[in-house]
PDB file of N, CA and C in Angstrom:
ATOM      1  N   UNK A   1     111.208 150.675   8.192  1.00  0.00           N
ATOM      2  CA  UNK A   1     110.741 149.326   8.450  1.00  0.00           C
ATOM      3  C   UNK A   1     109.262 149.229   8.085  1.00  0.00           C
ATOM      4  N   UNK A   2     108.711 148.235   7.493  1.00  0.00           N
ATOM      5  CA  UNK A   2     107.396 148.519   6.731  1.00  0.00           C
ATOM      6  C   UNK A   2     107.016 146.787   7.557  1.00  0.00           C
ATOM      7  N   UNK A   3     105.792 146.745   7.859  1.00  0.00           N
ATOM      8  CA  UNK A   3     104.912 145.106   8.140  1.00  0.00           C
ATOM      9  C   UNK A   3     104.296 145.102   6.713  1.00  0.00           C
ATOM     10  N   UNK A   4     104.992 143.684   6.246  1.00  0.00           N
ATOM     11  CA  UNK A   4     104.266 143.329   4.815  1.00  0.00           C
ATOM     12  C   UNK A   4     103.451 142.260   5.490  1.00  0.00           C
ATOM     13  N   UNK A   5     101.956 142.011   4.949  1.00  0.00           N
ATOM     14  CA  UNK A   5     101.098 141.065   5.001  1.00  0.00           C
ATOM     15  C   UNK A   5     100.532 139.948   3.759  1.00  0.00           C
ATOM     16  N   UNK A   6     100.767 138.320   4.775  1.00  0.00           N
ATOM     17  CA  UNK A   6     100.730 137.158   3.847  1.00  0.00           C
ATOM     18  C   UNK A   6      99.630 136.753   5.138  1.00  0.00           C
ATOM     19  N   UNK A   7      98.289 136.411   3.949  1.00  0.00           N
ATOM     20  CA  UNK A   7      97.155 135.094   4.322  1.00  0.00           C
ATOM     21  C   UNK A   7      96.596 134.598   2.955  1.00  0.00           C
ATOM     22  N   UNK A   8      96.355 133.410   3.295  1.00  0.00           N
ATOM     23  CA  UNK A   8      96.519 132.528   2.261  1.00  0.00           C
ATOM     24  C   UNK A   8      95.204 132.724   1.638  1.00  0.00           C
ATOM     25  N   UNK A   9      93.868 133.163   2.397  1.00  0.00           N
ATOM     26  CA  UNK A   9      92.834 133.286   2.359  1.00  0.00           C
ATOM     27  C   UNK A   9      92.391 135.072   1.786  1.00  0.00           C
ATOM     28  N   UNK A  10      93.384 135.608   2.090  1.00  0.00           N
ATOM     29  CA  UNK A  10      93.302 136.766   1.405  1.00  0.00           C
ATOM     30  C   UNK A  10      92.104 137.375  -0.081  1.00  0.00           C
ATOM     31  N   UNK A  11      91.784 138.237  -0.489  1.00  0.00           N
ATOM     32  CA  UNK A  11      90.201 138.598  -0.902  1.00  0.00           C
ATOM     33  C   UNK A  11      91.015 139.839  -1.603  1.00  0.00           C
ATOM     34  N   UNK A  12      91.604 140.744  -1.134  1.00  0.00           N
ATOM     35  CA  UNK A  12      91.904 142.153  -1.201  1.00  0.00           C
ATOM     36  C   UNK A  12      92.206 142.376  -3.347  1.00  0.00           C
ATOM     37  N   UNK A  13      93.203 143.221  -2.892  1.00  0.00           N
ATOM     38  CA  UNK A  13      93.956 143.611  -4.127  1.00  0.00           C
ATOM     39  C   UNK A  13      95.737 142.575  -3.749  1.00  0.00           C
ATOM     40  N   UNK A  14      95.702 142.216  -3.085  1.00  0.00           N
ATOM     41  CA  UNK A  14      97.084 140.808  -3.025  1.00  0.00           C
ATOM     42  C   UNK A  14      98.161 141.935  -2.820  1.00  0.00           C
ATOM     43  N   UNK A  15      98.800 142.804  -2.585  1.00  0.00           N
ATOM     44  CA  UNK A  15      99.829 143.761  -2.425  1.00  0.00           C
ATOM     45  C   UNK A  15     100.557 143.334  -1.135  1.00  0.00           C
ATOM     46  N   UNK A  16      99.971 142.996  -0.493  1.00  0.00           N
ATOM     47  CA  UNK A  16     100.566 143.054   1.261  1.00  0.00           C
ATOM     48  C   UNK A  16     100.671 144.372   1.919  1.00  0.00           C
ATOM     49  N   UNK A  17      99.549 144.919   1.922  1.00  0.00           N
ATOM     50  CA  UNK A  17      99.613 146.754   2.637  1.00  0.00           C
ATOM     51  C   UNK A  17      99.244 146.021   4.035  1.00  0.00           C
ATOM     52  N   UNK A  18      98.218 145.283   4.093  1.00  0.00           N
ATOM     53  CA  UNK A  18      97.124 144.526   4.705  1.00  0.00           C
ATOM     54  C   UNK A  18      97.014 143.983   5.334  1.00  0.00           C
ATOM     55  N   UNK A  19      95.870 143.439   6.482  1.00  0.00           N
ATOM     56  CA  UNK A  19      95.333 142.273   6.354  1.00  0.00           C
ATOM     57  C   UNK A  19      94.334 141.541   4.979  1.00  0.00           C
ATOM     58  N   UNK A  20      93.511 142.736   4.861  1.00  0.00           N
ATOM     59  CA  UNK A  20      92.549 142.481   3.645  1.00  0.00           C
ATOM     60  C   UNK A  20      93.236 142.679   2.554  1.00  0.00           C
ATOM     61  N   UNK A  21      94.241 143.168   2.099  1.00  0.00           N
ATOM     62  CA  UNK A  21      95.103 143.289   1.341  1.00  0.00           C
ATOM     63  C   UNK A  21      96.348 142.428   0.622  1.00  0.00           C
ATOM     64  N   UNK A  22      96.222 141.320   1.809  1.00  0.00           N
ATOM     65  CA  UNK A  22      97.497 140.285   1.955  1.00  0.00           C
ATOM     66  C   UNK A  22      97.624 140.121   0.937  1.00  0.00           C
ATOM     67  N   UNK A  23      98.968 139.422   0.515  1.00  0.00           N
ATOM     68  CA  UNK A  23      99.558 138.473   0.244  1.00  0.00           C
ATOM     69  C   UNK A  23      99.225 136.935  -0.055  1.00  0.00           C
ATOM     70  N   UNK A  24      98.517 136.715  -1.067  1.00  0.00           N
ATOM     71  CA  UNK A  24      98.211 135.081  -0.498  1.00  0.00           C
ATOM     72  C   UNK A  24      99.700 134.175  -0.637  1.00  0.00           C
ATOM     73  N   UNK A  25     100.706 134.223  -1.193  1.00  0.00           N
ATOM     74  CA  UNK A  25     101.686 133.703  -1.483  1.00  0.00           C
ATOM     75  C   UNK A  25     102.630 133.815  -0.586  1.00  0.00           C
ATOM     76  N   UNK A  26     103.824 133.283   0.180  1.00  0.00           N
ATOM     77  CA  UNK A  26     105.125 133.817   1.109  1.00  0.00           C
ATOM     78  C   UNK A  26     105.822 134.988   0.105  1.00  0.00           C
ATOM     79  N   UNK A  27     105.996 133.908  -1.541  1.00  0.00           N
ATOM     80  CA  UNK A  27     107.085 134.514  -2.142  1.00  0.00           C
ATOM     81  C   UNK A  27     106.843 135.709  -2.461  1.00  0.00           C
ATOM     82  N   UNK A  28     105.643 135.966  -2.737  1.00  0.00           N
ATOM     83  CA  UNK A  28     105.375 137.809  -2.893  1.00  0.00           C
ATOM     84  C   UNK A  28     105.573 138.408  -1.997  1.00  0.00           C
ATOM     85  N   UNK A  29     105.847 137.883  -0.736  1.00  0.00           N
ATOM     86  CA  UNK A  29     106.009 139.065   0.645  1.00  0.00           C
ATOM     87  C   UNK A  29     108.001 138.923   0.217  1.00  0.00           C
ATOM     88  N   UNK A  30     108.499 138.097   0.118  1.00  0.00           N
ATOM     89  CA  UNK A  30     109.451 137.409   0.182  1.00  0.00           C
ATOM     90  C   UNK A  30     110.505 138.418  -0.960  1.00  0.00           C
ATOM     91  N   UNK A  31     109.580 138.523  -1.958  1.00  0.00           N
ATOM     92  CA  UNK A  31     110.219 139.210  -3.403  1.00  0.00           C
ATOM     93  C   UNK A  31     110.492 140.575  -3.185  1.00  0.00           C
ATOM     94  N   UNK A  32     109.388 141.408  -2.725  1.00  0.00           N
ATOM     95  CA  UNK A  32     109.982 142.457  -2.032  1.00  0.00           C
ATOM     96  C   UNK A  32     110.545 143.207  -0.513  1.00  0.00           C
ATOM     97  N   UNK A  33     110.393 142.335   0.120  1.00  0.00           N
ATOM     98  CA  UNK A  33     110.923 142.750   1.070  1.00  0.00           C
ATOM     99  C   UNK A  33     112.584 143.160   1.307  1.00  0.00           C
ATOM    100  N   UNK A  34     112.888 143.821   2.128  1.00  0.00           N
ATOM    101  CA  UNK A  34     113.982 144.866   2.188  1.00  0.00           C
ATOM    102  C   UNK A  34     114.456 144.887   4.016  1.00  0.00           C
ATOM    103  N   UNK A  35     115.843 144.866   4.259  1.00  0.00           N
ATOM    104  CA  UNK A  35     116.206 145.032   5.309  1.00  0.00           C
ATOM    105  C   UNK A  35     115.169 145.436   6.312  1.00  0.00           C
ATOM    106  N   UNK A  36     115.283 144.903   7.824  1.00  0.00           N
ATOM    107  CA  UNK A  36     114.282 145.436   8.430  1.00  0.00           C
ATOM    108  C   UNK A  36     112.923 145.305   8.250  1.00  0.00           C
ATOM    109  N   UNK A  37     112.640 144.795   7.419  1.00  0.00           N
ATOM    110  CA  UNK A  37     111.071 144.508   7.111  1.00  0.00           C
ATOM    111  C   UNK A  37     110.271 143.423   8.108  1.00  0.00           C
ATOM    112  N   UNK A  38     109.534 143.226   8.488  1.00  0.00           N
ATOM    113  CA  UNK A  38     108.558 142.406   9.370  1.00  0.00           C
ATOM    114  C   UNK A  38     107.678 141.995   8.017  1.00  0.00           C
ATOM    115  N   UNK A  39     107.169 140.146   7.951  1.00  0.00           N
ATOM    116  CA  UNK A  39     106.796 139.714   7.275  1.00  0.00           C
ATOM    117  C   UNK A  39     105.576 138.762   8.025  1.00  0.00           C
ATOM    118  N   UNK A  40     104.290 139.365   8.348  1.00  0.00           N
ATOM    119  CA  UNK A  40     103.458 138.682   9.373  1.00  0.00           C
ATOM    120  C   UNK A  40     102.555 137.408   8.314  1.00  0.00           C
ATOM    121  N   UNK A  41     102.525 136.215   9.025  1.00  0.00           N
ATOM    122  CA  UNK A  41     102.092 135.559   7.769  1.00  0.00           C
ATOM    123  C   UNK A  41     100.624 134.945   9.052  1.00  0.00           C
ATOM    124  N   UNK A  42      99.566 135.192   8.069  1.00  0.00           N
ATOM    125  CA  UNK A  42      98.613 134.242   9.084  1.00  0.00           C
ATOM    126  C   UNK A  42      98.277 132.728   9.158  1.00  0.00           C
ATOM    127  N   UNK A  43      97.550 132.175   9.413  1.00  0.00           N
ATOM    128  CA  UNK A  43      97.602 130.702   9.729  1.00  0.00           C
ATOM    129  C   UNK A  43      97.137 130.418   8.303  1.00  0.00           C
ATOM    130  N   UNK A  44      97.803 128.905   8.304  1.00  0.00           N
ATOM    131  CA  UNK A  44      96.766 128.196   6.850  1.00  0.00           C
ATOM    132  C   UNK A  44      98.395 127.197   6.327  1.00  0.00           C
ATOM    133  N   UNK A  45      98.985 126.816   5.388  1.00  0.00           N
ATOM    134  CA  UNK A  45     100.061 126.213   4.659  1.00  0.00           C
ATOM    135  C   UNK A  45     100.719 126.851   3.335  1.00  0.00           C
ATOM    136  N   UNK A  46     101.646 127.309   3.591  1.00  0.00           N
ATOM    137  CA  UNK A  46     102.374 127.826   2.472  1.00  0.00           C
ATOM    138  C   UNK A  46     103.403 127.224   1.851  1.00  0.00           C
ATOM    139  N   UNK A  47     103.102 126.896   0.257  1.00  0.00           N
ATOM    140  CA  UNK A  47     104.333 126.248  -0.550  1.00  0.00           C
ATOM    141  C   UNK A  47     105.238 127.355  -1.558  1.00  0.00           C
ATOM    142  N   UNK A  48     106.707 126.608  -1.319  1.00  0.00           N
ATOM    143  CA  UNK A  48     107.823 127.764  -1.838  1.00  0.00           C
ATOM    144  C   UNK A  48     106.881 127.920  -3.368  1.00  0.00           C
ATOM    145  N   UNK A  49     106.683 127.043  -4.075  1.00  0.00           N
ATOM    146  CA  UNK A  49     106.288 127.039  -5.354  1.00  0.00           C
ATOM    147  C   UNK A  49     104.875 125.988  -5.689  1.00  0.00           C
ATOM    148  N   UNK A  50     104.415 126.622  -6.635  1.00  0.00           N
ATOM    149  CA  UNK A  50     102.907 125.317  -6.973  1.00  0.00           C
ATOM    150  C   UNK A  50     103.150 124.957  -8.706  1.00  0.00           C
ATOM    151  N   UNK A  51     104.675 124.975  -9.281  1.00  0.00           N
ATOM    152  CA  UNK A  51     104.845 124.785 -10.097  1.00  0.00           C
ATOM    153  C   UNK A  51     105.548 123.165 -10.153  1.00  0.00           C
ATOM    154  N   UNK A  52     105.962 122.959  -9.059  1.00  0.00           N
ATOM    155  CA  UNK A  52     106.643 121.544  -9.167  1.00  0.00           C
ATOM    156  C   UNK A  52     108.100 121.684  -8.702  1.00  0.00           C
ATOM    157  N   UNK A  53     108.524 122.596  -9.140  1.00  0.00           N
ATOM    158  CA  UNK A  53     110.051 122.533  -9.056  1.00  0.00           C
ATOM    159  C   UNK A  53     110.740 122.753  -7.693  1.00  0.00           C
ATOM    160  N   UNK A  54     111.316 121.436  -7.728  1.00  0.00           N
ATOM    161  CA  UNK A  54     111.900 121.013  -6.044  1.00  0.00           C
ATOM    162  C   UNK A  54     112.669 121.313  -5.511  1.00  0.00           C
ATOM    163  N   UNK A  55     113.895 122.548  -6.671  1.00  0.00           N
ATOM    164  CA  UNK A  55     114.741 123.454  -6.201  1.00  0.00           C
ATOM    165  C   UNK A  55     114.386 124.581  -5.631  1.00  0.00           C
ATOM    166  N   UNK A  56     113.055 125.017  -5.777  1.00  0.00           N
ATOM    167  CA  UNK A  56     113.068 126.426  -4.950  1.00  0.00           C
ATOM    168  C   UNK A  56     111.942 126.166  -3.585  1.00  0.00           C
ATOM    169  N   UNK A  57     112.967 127.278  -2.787  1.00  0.00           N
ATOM    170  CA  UNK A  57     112.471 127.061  -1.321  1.00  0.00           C
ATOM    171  C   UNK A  57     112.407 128.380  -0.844  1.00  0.00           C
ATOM    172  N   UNK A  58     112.020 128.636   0.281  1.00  0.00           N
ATOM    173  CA  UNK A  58     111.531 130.168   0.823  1.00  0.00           C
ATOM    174  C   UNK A  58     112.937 130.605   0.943  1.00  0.00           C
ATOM    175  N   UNK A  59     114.009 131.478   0.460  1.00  0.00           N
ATOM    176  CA  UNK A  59     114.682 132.169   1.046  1.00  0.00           C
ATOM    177  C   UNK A  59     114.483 133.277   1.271  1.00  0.00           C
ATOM    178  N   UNK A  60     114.558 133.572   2.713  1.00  0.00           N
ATOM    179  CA  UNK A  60     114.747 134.856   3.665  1.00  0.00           C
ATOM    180  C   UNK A  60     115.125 135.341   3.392  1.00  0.00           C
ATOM    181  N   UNK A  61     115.860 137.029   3.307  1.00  0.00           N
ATOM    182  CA  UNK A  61     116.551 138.074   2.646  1.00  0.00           C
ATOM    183  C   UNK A  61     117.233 138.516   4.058  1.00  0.00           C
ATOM    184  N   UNK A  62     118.336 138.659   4.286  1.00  0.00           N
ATOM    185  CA  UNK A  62     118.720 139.145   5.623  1.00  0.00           C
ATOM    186  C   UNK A  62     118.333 140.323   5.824  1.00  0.00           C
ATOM    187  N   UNK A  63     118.013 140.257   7.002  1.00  0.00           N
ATOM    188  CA  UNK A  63     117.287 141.698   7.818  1.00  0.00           C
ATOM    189  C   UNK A  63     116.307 141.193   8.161  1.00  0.00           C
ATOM    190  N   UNK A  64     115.553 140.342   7.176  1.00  0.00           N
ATOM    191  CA  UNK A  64     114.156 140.630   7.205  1.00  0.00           C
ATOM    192  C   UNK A  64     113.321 139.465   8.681  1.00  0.00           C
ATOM    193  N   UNK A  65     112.348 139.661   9.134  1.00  0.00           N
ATOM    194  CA  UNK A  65     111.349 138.894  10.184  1.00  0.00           C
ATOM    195  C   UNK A  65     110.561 138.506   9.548  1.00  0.00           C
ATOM    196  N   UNK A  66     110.085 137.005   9.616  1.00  0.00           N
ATOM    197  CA  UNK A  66     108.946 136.527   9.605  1.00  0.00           C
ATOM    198  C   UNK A  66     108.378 135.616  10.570  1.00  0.00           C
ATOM    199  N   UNK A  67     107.202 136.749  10.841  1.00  0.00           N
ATOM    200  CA  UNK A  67     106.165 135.437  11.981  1.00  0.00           C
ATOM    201  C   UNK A  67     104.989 134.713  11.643  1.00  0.00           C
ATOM    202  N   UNK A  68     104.694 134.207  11.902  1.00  0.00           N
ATOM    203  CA  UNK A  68     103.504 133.363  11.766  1.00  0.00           C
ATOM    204  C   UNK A  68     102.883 133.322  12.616  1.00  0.00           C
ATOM    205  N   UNK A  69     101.470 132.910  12.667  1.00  0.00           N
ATOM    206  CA  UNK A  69     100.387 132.061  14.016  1.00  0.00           C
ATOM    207  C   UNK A  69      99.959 133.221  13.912  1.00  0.00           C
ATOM    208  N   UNK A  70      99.217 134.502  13.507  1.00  0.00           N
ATOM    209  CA  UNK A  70      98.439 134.797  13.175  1.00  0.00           C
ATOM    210  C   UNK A  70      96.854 135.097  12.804  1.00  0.00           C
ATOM    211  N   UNK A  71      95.900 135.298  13.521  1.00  0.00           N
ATOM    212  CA  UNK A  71      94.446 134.758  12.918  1.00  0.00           C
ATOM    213  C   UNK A  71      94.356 135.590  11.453  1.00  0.00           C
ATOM    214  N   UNK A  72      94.782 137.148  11.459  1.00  0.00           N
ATOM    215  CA  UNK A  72      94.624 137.931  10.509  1.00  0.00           C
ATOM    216  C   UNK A  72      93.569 138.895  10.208  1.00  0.00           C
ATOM    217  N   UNK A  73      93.958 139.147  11.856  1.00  0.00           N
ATOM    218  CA  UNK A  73      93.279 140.827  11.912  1.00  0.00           C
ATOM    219  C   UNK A  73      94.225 141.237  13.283  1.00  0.00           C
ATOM    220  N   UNK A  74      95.384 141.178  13.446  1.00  0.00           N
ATOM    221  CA  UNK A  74      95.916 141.694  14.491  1.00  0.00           C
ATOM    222  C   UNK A  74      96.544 143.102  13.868  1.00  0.00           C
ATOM    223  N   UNK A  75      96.769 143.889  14.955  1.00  0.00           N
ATOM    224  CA  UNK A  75      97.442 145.185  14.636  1.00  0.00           C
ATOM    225  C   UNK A  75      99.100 145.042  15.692  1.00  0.00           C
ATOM    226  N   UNK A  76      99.085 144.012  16.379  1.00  0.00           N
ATOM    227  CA  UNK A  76     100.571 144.229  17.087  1.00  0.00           C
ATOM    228  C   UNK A  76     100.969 142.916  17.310  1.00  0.00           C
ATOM    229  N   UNK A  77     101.938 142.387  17.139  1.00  0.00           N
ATOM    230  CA  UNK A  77     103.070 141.374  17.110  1.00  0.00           C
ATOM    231  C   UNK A  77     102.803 140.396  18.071  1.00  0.00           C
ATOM    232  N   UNK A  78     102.363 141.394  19.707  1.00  0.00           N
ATOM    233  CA  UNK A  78     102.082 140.722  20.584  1.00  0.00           C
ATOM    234  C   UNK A  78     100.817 139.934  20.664  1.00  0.00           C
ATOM    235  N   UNK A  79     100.029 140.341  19.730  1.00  0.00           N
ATOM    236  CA  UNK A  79      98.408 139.285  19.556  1.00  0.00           C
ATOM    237  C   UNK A  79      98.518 138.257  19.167  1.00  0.00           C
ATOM    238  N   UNK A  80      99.321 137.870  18.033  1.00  0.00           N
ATOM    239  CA  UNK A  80      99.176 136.591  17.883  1.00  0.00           C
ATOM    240  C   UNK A  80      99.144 135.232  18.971  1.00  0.00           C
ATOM    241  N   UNK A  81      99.026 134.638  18.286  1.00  0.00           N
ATOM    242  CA  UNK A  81      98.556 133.299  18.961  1.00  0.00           C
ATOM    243  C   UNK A  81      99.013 132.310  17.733  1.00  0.00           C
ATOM    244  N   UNK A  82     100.298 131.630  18.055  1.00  0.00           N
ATOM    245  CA  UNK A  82     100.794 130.806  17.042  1.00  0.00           C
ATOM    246  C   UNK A  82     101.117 129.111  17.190  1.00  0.00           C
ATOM    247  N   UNK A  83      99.623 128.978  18.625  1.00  0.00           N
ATOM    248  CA  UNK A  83      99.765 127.809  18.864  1.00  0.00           C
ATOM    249  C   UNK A  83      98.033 127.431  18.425  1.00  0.00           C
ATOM    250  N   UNK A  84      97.759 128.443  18.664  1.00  0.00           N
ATOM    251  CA  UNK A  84      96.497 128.732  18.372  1.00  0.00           C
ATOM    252  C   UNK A  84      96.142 128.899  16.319  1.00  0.00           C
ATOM    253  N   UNK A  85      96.584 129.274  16.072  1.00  0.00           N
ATOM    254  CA  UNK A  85      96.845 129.723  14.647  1.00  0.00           C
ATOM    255  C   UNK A  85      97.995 129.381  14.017  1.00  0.00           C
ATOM    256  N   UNK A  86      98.026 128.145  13.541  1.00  0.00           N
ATOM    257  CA  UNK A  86      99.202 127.664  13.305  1.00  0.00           C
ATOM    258  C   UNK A  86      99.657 127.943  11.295  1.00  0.00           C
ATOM    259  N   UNK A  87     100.569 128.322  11.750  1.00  0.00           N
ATOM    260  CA  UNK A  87     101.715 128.634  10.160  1.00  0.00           C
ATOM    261  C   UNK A  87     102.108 127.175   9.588  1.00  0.00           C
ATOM    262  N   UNK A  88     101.919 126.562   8.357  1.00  0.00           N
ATOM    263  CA  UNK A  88     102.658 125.702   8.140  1.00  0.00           C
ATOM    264  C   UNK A  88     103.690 125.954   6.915  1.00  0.00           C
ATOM    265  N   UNK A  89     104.915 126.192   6.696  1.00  0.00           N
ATOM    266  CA  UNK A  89     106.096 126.329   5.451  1.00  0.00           C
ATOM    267  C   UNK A  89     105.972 124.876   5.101  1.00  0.00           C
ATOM    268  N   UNK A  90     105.320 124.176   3.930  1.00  0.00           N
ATOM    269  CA  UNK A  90     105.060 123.140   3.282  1.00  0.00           C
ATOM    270  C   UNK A  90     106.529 122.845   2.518  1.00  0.00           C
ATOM    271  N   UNK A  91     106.529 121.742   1.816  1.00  0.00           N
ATOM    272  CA  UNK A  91     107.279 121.465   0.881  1.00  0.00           C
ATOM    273  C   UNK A  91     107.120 120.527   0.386  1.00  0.00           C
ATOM    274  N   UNK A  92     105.421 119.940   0.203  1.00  0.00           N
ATOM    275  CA  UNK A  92     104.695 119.131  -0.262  1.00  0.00           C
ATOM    276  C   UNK A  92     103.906 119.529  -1.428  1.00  0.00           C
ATOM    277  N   UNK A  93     104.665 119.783  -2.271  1.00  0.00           N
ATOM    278  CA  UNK A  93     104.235 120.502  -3.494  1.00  0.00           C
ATOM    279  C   UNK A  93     103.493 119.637  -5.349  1.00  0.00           C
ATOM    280  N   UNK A  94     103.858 118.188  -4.735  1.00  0.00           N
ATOM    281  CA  UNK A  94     103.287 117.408  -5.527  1.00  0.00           C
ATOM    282  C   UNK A  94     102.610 116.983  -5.489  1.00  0.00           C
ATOM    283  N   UNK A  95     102.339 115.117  -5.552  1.00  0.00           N
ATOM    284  CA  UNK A  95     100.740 114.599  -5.336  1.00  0.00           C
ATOM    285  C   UNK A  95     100.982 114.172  -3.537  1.00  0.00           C
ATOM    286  N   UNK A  96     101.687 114.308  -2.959  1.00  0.00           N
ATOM    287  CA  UNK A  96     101.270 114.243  -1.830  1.00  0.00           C
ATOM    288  C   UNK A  96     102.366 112.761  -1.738  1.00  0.00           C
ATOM    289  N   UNK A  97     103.445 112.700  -2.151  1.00  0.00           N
ATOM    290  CA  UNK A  97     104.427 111.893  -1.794  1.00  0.00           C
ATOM    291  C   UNK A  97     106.084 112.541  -2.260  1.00  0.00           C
ATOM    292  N   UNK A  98     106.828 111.470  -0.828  1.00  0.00           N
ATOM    293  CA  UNK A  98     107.826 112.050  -0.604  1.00  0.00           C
ATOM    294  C   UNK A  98     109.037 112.399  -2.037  1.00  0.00           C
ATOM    295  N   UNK A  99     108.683 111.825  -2.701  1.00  0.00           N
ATOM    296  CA  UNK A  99     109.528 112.078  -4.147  1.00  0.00           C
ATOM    297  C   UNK A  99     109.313 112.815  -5.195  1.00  0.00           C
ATOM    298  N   UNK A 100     108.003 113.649  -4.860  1.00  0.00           N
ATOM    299  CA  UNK A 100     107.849 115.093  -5.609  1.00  0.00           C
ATOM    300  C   UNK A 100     107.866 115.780  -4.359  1.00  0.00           C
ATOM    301  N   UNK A 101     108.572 116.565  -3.380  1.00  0.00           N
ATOM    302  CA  UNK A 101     108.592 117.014  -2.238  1.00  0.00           C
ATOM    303  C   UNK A 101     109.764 118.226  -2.540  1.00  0.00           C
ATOM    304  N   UNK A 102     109.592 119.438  -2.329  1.00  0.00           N
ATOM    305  CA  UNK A 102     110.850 120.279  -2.396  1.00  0.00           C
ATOM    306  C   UNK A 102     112.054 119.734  -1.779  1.00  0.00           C
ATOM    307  N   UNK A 103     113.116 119.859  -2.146  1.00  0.00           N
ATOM    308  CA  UNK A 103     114.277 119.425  -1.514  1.00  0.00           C
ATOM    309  C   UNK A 103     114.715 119.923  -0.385  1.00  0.00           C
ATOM    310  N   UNK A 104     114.271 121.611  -0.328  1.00  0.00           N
ATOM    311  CA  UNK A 104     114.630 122.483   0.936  1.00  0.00           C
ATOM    312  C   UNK A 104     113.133 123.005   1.099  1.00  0.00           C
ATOM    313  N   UNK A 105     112.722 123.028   2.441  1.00  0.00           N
ATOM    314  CA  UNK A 105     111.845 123.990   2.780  1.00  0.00           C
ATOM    315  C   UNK A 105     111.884 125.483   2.455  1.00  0.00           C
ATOM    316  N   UNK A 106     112.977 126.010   3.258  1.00  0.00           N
ATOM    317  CA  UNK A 106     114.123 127.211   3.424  1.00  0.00           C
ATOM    318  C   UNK A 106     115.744 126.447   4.011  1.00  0.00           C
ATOM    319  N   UNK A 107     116.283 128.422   3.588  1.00  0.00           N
ATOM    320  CA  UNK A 107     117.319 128.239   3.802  1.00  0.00           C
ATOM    321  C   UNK A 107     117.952 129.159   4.965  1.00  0.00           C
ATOM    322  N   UNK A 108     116.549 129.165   5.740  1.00  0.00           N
ATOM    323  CA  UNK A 108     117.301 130.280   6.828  1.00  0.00           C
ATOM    324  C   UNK A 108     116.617 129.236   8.651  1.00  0.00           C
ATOM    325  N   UNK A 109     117.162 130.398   9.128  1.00  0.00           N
ATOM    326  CA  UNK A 109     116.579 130.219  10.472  1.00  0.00           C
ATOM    327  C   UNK A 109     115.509 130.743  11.508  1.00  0.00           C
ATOM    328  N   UNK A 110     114.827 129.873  12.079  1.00  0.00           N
ATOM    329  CA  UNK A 110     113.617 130.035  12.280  1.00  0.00           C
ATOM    330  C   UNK A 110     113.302 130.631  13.792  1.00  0.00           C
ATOM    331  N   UNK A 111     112.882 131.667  14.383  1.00  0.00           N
ATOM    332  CA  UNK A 111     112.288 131.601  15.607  1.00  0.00           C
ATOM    333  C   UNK A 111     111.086 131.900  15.938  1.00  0.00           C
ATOM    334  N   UNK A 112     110.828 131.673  17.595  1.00  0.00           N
ATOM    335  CA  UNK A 112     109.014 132.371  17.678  1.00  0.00           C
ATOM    336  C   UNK A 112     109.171 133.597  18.184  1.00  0.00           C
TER     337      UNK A 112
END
């Protein structure tokens, strides 16, 4: 079981070893992740795509966890604060109206 790391604000080398390392994207945590994997994402708005296209949406890989609320320097699951540090999964990927809008956010299910 490996914790891959996503912040949007990220600086590092982008791999997801990290915090400083993150992920700025979901879909790069998303692309490799593997059964069992924990996918910690920190606060800020994440879109499935910044290409336009309204068919693709975050899909989850079964097995895998993702949390959010995050500041992005925690070392255990239990730190976060995700009312405090809020995650947003966007699907506002155009000029900011409902008819360039992804069609699906995701296709999985969500808990805290």
């Amino acid at each position: 079981m490996a914790t891959i790391f996503v912040d949007v604000d990220a600086t590092g080398i982008n791999n997801g070893s990290s915090w400083g390392n993150a992920f700025t994207d979901l879909q790069s945590a998303l692309a490799i992740a593997g059964a069992s994997d924990d996918i910690w994402v920190a606060e800020g708005t994440y879109l499935p795509t910044t290409d336009g296209d309204r068919d693709i949406s975050f899909v989850i890989p079964s097995g895998v966890e993702v949390y959010g609320g995050f500041e992005g320097n925690e070392l255990f699951l239990e730190q976060r604060d995700f009312e405090e540090n809020v995650t947003i999964l966007s699907g506002n990927i155009g000029a900011n109206t409902a008819g360039d809008n992804s069609h699906h956010v995701s296709n999985s299910k969500f808990k805290n």
